[in-house]
C-alpha atoms as a PDB file:
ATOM      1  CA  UNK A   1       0.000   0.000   0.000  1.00  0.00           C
ATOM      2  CA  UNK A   2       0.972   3.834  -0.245  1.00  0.00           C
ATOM      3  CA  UNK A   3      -0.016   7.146   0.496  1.00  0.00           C
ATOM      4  CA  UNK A   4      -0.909   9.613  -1.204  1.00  0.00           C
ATOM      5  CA  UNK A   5       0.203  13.647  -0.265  1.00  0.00           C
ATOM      6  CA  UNK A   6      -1.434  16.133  -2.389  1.00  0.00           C
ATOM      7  CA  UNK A   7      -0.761  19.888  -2.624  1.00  0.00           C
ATOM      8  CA  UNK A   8      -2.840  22.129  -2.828  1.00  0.00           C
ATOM      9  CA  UNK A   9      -1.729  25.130  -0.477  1.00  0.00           C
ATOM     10  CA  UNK A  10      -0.313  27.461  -3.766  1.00  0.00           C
ATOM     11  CA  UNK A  11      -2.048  31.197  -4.436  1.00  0.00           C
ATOM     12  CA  UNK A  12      -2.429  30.921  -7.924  1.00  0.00           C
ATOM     13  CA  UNK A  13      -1.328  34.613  -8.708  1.00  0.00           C
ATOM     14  CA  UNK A  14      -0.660  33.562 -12.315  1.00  0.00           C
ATOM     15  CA  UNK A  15      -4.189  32.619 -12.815  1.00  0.00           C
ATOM     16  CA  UNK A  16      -5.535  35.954 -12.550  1.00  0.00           C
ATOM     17  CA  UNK A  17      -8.537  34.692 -10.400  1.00  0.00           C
ATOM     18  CA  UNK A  18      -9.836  35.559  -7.444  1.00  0.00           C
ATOM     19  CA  UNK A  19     -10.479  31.985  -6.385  1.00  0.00           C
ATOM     20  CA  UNK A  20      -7.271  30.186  -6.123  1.00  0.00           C
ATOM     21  CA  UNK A  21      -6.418  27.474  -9.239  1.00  0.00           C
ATOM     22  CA  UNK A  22      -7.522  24.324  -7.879  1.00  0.00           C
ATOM     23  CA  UNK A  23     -10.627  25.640  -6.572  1.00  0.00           C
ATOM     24  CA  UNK A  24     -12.145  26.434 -10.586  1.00  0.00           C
ATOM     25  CA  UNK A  25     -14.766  24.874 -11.870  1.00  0.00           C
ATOM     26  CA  UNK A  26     -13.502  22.469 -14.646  1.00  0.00           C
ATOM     27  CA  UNK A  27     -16.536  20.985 -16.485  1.00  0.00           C
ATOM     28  CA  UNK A  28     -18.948  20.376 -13.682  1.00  0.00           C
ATOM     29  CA  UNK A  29     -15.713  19.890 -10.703  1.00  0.00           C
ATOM     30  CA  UNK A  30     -13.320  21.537  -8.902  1.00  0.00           C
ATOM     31  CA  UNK A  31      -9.657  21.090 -10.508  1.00  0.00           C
ATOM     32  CA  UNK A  32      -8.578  19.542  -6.776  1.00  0.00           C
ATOM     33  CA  UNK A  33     -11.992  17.324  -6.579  1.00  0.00           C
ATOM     34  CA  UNK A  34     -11.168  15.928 -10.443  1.00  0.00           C
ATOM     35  CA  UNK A  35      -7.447  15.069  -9.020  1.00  0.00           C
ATOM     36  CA  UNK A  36      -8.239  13.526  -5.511  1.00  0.00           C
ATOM     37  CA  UNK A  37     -10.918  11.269  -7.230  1.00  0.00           C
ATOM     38  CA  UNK A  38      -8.252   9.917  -9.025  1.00  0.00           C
ATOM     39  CA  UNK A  39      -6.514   8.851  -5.932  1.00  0.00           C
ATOM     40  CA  UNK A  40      -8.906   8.169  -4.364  1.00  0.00           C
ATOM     41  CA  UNK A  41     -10.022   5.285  -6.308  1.00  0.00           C
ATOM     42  CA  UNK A  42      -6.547   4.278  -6.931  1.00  0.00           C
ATOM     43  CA  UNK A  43      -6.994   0.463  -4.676  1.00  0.00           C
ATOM     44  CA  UNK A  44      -3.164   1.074  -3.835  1.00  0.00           C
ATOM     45  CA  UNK A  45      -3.749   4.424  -1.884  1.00  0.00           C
ATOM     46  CA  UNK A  46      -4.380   3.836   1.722  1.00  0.00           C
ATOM     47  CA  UNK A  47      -4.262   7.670   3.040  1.00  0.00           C
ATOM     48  CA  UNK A  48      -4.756  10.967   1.649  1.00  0.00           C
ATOM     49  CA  UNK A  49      -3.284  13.988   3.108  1.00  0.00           C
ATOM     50  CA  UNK A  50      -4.557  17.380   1.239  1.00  0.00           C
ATOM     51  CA  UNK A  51      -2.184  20.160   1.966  1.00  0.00           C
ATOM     52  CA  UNK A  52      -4.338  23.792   2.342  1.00  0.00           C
ATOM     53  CA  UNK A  53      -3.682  26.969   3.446  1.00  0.00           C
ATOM     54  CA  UNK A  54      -4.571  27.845   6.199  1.00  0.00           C
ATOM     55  CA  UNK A  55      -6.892  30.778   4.919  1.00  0.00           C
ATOM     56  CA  UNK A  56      -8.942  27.754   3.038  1.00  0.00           C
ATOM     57  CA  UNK A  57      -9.501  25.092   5.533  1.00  0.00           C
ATOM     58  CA  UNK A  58     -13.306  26.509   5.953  1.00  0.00           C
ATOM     59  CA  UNK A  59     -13.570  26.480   2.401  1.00  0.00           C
ATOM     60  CA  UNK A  60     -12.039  23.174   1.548  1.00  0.00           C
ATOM     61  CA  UNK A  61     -14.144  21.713   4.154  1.00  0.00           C
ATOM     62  CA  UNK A  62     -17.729  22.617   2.821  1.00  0.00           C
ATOM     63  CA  UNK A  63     -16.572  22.828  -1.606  1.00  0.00           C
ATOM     64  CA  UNK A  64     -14.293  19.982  -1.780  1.00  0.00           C
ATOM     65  CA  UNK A  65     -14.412  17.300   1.042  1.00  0.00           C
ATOM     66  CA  UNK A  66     -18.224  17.655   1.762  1.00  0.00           C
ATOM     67  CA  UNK A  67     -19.720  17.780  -1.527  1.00  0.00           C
ATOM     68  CA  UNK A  68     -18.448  13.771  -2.901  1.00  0.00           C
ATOM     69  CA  UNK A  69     -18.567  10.213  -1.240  1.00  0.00           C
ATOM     70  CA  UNK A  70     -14.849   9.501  -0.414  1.00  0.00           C
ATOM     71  CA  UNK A  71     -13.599   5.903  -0.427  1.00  0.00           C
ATOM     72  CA  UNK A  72     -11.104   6.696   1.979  1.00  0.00           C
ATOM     73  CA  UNK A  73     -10.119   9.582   4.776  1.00  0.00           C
ATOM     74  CA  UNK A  74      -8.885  12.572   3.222  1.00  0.00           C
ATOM     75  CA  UNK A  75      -7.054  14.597   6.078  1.00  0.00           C
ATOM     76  CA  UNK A  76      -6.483  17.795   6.290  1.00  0.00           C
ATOM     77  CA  UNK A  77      -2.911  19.619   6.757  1.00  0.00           C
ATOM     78  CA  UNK A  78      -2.004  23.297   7.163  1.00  0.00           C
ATOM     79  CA  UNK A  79       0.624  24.250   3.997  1.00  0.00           C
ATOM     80  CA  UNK A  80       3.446  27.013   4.790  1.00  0.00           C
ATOM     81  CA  UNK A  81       5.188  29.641   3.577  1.00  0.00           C
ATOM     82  CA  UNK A  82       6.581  28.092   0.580  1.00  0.00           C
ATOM     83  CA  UNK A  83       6.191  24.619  -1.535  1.00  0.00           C
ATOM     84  CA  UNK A  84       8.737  22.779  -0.062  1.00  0.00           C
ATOM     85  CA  UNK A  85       7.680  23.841   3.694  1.00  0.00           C
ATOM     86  CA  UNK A  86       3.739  22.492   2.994  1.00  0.00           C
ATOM     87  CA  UNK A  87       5.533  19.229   1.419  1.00  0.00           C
ATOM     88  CA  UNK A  88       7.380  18.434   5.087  1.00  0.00           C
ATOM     89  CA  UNK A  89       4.481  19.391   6.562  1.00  0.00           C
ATOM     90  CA  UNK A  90       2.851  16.702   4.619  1.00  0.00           C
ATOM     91  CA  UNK A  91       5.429  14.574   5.344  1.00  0.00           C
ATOM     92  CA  UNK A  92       4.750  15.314   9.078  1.00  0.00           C
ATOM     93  CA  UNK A  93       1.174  14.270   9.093  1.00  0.00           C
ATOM     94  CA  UNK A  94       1.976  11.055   6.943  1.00  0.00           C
ATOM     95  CA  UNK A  95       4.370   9.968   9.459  1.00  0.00           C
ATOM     96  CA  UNK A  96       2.193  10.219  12.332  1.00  0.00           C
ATOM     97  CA  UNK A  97      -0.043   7.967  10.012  1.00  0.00           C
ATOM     98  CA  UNK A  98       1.672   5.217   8.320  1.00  0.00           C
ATOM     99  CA  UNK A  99       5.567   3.303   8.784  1.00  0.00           C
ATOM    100  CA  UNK A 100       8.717   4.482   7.871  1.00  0.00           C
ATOM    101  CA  UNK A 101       9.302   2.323   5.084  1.00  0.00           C
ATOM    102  CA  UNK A 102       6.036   3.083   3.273  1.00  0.00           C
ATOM    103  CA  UNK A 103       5.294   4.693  -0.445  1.00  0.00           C
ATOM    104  CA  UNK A 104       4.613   8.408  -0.318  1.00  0.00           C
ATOM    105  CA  UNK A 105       3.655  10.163  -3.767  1.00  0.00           C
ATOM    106  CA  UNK A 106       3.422  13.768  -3.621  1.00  0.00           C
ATOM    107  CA  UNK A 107       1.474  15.308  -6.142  1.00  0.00           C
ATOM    108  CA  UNK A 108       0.246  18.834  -7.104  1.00  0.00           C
ATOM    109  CA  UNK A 109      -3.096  19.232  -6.666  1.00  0.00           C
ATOM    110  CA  UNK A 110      -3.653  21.017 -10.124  1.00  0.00           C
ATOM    111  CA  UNK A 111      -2.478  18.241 -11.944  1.00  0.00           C
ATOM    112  CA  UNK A 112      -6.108  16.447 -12.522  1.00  0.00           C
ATOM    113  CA  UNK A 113      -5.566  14.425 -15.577  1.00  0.00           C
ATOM    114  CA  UNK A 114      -2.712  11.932 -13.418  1.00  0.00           C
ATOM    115  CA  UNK A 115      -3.969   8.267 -14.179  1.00  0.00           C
ATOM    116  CA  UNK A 116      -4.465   5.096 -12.491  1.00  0.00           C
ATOM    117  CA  UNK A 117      -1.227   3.845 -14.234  1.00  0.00           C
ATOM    118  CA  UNK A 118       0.802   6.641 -13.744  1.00  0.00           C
ATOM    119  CA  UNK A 119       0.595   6.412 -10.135  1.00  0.00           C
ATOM    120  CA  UNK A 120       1.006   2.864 -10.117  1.00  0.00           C
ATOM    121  CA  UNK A 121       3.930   2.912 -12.092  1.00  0.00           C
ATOM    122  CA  UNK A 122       5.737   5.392  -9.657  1.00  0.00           C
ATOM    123  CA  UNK A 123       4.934   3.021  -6.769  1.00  0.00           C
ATOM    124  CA  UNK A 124       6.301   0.067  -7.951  1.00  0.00           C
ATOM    125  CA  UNK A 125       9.033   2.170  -9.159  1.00  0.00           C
ATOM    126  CA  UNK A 126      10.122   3.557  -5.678  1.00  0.00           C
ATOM    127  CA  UNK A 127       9.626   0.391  -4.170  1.00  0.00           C
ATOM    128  CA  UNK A 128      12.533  -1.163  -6.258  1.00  0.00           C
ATOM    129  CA  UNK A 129      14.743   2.279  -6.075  1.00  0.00           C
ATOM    130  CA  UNK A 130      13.438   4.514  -3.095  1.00  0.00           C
ATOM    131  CA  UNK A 131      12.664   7.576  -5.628  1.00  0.00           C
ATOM    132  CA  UNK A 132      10.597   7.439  -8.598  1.00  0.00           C
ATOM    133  CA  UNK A 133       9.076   9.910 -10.821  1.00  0.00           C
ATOM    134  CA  UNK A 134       7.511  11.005 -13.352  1.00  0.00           C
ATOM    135  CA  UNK A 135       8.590  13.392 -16.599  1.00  0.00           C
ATOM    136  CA  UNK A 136       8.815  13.452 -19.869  1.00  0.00           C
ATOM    137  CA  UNK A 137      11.690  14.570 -22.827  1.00  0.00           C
ATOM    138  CA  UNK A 138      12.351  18.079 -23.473  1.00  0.00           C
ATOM    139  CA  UNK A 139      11.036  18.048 -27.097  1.00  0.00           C
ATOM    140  CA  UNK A 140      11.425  22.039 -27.881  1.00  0.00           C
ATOM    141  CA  UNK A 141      14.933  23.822 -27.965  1.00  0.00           C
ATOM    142  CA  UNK A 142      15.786  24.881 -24.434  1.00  0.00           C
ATOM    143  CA  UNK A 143      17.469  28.552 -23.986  1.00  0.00           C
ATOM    144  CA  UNK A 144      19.340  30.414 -21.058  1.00  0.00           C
ATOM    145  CA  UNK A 145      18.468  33.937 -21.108  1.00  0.00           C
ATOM    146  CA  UNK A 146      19.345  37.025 -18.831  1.00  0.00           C
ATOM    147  CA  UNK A 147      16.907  39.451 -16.709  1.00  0.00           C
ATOM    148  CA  UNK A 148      16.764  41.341 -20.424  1.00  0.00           C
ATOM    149  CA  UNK A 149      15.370  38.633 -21.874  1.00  0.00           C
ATOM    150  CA  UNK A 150      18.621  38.617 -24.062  1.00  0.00           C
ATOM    151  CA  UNK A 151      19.481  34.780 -25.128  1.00  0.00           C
ATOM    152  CA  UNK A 152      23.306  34.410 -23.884  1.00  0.00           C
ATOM    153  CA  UNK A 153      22.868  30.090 -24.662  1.00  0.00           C
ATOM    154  CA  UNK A 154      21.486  26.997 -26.073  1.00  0.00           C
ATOM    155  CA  UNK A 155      20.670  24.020 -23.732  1.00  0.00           C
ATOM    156  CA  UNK A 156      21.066  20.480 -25.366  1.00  0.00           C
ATOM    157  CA  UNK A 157      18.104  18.604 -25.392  1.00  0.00           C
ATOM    158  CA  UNK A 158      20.183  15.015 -25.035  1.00  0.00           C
ATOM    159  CA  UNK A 159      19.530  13.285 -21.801  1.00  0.00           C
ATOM    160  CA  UNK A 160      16.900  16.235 -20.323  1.00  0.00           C
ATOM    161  CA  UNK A 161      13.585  15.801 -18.779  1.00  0.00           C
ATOM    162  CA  UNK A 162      10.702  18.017 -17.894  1.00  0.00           C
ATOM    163  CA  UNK A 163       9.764  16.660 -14.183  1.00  0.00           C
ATOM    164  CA  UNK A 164       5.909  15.894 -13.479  1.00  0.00           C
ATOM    165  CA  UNK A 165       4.473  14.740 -10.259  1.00  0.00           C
ATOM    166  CA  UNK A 166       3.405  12.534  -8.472  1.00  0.00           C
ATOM    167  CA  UNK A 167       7.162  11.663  -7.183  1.00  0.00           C
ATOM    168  CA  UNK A 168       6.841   8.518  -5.366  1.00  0.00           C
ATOM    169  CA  UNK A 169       9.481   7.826  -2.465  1.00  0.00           C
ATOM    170  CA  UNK A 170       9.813   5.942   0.461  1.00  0.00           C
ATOM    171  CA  UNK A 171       8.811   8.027   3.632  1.00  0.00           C
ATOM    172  CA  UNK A 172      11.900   7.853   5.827  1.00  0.00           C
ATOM    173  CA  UNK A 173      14.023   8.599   2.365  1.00  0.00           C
ATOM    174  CA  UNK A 174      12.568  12.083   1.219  1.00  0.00           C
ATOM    175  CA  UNK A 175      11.530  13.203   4.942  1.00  0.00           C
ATOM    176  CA  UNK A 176      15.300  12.864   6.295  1.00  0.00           C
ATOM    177  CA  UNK A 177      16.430  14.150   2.887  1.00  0.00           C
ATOM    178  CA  UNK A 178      14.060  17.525   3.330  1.00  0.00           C
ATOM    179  CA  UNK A 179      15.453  17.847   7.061  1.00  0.00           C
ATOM    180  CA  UNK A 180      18.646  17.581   5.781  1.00  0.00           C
ATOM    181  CA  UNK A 181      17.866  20.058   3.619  1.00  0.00           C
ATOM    182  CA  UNK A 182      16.313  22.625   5.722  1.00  0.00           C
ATOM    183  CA  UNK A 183      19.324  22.309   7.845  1.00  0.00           C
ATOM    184  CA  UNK A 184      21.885  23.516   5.145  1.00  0.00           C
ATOM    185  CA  UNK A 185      19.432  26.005   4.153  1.00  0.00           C
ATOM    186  CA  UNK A 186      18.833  24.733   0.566  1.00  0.00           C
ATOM    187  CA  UNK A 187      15.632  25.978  -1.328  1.00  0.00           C
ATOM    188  CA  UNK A 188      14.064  23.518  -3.937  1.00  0.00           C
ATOM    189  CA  UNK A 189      10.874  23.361  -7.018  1.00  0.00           C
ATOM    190  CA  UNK A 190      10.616  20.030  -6.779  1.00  0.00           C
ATOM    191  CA  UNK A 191      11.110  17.043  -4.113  1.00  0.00           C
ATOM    192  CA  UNK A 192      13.392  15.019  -6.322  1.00  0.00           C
ATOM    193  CA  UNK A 193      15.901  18.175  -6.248  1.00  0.00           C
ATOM    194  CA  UNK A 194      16.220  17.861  -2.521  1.00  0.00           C
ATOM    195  CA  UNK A 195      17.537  14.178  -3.137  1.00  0.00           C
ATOM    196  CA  UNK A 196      19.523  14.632  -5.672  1.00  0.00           C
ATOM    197  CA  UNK A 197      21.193  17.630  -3.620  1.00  0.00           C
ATOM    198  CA  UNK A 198      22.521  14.854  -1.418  1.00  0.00           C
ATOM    199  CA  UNK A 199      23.861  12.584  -4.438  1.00  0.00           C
ATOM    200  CA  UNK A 200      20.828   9.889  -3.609  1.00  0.00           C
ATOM    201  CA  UNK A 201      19.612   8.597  -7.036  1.00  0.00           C
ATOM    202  CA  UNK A 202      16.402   9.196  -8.532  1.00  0.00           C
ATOM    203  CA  UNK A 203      14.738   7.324 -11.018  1.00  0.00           C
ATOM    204  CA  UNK A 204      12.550   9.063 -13.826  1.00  0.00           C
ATOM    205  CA  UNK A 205       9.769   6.849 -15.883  1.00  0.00           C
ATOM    206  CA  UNK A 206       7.655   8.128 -18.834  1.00  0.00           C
ATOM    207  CA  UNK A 207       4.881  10.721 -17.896  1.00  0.00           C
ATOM    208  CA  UNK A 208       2.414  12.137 -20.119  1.00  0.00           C
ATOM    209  CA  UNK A 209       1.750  16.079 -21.658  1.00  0.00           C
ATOM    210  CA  UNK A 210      -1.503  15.040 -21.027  1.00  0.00           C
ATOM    211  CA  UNK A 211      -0.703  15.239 -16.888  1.00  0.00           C
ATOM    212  CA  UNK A 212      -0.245  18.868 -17.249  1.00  0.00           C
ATOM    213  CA  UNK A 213      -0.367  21.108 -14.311  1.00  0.00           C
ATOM    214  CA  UNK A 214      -2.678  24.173 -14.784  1.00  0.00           C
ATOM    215  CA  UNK A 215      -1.121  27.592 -14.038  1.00  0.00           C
ATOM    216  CA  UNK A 216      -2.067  29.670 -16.329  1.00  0.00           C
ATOM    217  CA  UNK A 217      -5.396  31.087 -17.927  1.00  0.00           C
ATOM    218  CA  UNK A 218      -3.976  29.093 -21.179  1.00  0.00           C
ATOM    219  CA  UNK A 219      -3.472  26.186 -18.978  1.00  0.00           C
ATOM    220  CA  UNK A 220      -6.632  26.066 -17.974  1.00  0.00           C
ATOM    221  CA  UNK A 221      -8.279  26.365 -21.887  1.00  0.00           C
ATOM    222  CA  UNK A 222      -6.071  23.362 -22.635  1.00  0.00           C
ATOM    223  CA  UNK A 223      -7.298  21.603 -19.753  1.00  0.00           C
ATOM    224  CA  UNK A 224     -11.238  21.845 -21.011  1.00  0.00           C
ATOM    225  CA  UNK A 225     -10.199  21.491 -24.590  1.00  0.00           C
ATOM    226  CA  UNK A 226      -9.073  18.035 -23.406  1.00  0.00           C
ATOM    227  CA  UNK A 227     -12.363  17.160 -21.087  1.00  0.00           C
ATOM    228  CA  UNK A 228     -14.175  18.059 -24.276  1.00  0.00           C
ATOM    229  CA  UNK A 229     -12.375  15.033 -26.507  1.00  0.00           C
ATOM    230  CA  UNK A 230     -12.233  12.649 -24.220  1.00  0.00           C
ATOM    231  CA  UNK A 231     -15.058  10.821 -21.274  1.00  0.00           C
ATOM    232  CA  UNK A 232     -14.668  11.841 -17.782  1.00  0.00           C
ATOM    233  CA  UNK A 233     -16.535  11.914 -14.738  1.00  0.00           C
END
């Protein structure tokens, strides 16, 4: 079995929106309600732990946890300042929860088109390795550029990877790993980095452009272009 920690504390300032990204209404359900399902139904997720801000507990409560039949327990756990500091906190809650030596997958809330394989395929993955996740090939030409906006490089393409979630590791791995990390002060995007900070390896497996995370207004266009071609609930 494994748990599931998913993330859903972020402002969404790049949405434009007054209501925060994972809280729009995509087709009928919240983005975060489209993603937990997912989860939820998963028969190899044992616990959920949503990560909130604080300032939308209330609301989580009555628009997201109240409103559908769970399967299983979906707690709730107050995010913090930054990413990385509602992912421990995550962490925290799962450890009070489940052993040591047990499957975490952190995954961002406004990511609702994960499947039922992908997040199998990152378990069994981290069970063999400790650290799996998920990406997929940089397919476009990849450019360093100043605070201009003047190009000063070209990236190669060979042997790089656009990282997805969920990341799937075992729980005593990537919570001493982030404590390590707070201790030396190091900042991170994504929970992979703060393993791979500390030379611990990290396996990558095929994703899907389909498991897009919404961010943007564009994002979000994409995101009902695609519930419009294919059958969802």
């Amino acid at each position: 079995m494994a748990s599931a920690i998913i993330l859903a504390a972020g402002s969404g300032k790049r949405m434009n929106s007054a209501l925060p990204k994972q809280y729009m209404d995509l087709a009928g359900l919240p983005v975060l309600t489209r993603t937990l399902m997912v989860f939820d139904k998963h028969p190899a997720i044992e616990h959920i732990f949503l990560v909130v801000s604080a300032n939308d507990t209330a609301y989580c409560r009555q628009h997201i946890l109240s409103n559908n039949s769970w399967g299983k327990t979906v707690r709730l756990v107050t995010g913090g300042k930054k990413r990385q500091d509602s992912v421990y906190n995550g962490l925290k809650a799962a450890g009070a929860n489940i052993g040591e030596g047990e499957i975490v997958l952190i995954h961002d809330g406004a990511r609702p088109f994960v499947s039922k394989d992908m997040i199998t395929e990152c378990i069994e993955g981290a069970r063999e390795c400790g650290a799996c996740i998920l990406g997929i090939p940089a397919s476009d030409t990849l450019k360093r550029v100043d605070s201009r906006g003047i190009i000063y490089g070209t990236i190669s393409r060979e042997n790089v990877w656009m990282a997805q979630t969920p990341q799937a590791f075992s729980l005593k791995l990537i919570r001493d790993g982030f404590e390590n990390a707070m201790k030396k002060g190091l900042s991170v995007t994504d929970d992979a980095a703060v393993l791979e900070s500390f030379g611990i390896p990290v396996r990558i497996i095929p994703g899907s452009r389909n498991n897009m995370k919404i961010t943007t207004p564009e994002d979000f266009d994409f995101a009902v272009a695609m519930l419009r071609s294919v059958v969802l609930p």
